[in-house]
Protein backbone atom coordinates (compact mmCIF):
# COMPACT_ATOMS: atom_id res chain seq x y z
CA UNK A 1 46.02 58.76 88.62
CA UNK A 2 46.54 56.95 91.78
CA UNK A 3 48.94 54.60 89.40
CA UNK A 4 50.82 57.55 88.26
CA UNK A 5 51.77 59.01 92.06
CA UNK A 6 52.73 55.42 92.83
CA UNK A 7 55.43 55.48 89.88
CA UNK A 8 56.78 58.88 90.67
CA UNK A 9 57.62 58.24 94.16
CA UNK A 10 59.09 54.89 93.44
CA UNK A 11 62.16 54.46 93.99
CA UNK A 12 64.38 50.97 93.68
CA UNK A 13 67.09 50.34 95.22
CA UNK A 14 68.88 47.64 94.11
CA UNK A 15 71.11 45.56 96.66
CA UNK A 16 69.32 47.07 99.60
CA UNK A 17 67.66 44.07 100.96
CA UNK A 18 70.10 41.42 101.59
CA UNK A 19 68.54 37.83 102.31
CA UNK A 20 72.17 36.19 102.36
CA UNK A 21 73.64 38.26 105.25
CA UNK A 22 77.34 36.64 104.08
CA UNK A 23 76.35 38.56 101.08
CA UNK A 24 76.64 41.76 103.06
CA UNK A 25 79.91 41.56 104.34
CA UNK A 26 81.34 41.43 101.17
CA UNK A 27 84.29 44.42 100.90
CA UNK A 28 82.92 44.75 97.08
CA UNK A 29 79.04 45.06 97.81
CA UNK A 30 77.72 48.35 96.33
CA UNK A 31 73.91 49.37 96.21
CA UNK A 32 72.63 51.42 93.32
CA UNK A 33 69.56 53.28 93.34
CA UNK A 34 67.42 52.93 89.92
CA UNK A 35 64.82 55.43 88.86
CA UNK A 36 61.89 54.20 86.73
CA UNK A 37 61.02 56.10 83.60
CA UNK A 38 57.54 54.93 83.57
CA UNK A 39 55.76 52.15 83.38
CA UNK A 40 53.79 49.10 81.63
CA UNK A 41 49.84 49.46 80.89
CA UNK A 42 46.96 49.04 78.75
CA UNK A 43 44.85 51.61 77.05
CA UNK A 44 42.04 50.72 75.00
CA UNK A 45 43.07 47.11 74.93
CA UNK A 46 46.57 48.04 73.56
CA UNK A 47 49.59 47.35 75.21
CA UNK A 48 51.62 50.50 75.86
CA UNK A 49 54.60 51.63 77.72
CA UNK A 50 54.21 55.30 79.21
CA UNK A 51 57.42 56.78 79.56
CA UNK A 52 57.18 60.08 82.08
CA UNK A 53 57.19 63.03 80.34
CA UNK A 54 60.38 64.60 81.76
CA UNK A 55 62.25 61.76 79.96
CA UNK A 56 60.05 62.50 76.52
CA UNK A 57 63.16 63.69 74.91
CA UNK A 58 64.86 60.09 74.91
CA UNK A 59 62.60 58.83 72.84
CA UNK A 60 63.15 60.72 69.50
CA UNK A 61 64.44 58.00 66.59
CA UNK A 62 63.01 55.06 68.63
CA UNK A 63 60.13 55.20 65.86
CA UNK A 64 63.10 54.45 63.28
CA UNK A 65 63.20 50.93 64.90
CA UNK A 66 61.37 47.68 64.98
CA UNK A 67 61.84 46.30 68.26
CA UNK A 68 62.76 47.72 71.83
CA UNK A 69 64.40 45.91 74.54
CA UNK A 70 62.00 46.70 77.71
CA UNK A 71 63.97 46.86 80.90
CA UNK A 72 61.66 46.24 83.91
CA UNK A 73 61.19 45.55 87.74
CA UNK A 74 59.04 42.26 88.72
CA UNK A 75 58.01 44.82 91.44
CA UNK A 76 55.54 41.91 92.12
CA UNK A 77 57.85 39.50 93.61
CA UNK A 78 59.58 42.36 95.52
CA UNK A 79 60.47 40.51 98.98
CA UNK A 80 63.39 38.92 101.14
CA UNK A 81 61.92 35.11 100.40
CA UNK A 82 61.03 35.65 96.67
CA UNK A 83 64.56 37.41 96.66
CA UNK A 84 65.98 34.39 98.21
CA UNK A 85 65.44 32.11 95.70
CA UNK A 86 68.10 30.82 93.42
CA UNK A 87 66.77 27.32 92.06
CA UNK A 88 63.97 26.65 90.63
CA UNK A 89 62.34 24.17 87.61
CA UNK A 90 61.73 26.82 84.76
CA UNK A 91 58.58 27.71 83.83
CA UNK A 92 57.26 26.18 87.31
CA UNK A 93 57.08 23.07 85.38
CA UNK A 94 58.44 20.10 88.04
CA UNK A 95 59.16 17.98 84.86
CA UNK A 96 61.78 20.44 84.08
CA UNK A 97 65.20 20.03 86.13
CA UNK A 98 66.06 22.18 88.90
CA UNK A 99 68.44 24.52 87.72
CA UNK A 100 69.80 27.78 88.98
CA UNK A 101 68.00 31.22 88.25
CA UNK A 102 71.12 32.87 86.50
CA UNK A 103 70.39 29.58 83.98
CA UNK A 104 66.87 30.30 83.19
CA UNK A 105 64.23 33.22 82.70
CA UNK A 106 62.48 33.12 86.53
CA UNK A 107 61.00 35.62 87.65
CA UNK A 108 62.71 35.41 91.04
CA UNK A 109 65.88 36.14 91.77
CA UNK A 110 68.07 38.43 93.65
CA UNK A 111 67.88 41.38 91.46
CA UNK A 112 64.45 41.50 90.11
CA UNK A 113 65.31 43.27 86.37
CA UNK A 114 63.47 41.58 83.70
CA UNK A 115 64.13 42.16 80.17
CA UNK A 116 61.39 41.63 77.01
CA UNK A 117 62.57 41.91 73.42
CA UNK A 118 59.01 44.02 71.98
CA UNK A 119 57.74 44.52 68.91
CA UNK A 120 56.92 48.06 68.58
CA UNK A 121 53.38 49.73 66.98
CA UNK A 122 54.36 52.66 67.32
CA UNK A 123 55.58 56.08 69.18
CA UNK A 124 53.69 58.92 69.32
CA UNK A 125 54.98 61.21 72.41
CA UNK A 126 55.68 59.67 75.59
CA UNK A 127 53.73 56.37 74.52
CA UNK A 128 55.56 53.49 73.13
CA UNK A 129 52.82 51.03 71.76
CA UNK A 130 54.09 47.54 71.54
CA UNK A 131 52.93 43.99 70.20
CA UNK A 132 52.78 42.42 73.90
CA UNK A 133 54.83 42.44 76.65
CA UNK A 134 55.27 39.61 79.58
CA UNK A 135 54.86 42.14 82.48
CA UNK A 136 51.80 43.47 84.02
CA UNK A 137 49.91 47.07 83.86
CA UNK A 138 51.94 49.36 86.73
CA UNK A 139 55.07 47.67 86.27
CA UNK A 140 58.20 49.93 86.79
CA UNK A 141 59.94 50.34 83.18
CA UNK A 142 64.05 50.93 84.04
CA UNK A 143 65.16 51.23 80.68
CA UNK A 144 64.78 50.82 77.45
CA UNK A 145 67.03 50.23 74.06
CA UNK A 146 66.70 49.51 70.36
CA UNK A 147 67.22 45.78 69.01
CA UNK A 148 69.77 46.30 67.02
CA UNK A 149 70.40 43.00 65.19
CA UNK A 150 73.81 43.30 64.22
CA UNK A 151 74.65 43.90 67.76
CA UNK A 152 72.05 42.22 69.53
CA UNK A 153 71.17 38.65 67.71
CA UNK A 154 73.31 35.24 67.76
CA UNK A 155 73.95 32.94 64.81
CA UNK A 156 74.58 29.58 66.61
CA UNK A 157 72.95 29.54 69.93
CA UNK A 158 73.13 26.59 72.66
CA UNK A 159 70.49 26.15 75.21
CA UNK A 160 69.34 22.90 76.99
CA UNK A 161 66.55 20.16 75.93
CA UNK A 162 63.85 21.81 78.25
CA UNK A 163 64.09 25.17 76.76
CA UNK A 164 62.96 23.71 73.38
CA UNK A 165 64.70 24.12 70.07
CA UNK A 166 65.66 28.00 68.90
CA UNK A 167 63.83 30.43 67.62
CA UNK A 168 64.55 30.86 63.97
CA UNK A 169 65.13 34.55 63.27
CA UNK A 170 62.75 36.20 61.00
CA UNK A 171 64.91 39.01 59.50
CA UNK A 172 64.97 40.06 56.09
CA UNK A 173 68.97 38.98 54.21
């Protein structure tokens, strides 16, 4: 329950802590403020998304699809100095090369929205059940949306040596 309160008063406001203070005095800088619509969290050893129950409603047809792209805050690394950070060796492997966060998948960066492609189990009311998901039980879901492939997936994809060769898609002709 205690999980649930902290949710509901959460409230993220993107662009409010500026670490580069040049960053601020931009003419163009805008802050938005992003409302959760629930959060990550295991029940019963399955991995489920709860979505709050006033946005319920949203969820009708998601059943009709496969996969969901989760939208999420790494509310975990929520601070100036983690914000700070805009270099790093991916996957916090030193053999990798430094490279820039915008390049990679870190989970620190100056806006901390993540986004996992999941496979969903299903959706019965305001839980989503889903294969797995690379964020932890309390984490702020932002958003969600269906993987729709014809939108969504690319046929010839580039991506450097360290990132390993792509992922061959799995879909049906």
């Amino acid at each position: 329950m205690k999980q649930q309160f902290y949710l509901c008063a959460l409230v993220l406001t993107v662009g409010a802590v500026v670490t580069d203070r040049s960053l601020a005095a931009e003419p163009t800088a805008k802050s938005f403020t992003v409302y959760p619509i629930g959060h990550v969290d295991q029940i019963d050893g399955r991995t489920v998304i709860v979505v709050q129950k006033k946005y319920q409603d949203g969820l009708l047809g998601l059943d009709q699809w496969s996969h969901v792209q989760v939208i999420w805050w790494f509310d975990r690394n929520d601070t100036p100095q983690q914000r700070a950070i805009l270099q790093v060796h991916p996957r916090g492997d030193k053999q990798n090369p430094l490279t820039g966060v915008f390049a990679c998948r870190a989970p620190v960066r100056p806006n901390l929205i993540a986004l996992t492609l999941c496979k969903i189990i299903s959706v019965k009311d305001n839980i989503i059940e889903v294969e797995k998901i690379d964020a932890l039980p309390g984490t702020p879901v932002l958003d969600l949306k269906p993987y729709a492939p014809g939108q969504d997936s690319v046929s010839k994809v580039k991506a450097p040596a360290w990132a390993g060769p792509p992922k061959q898609s799995k879909q049906s002709p």
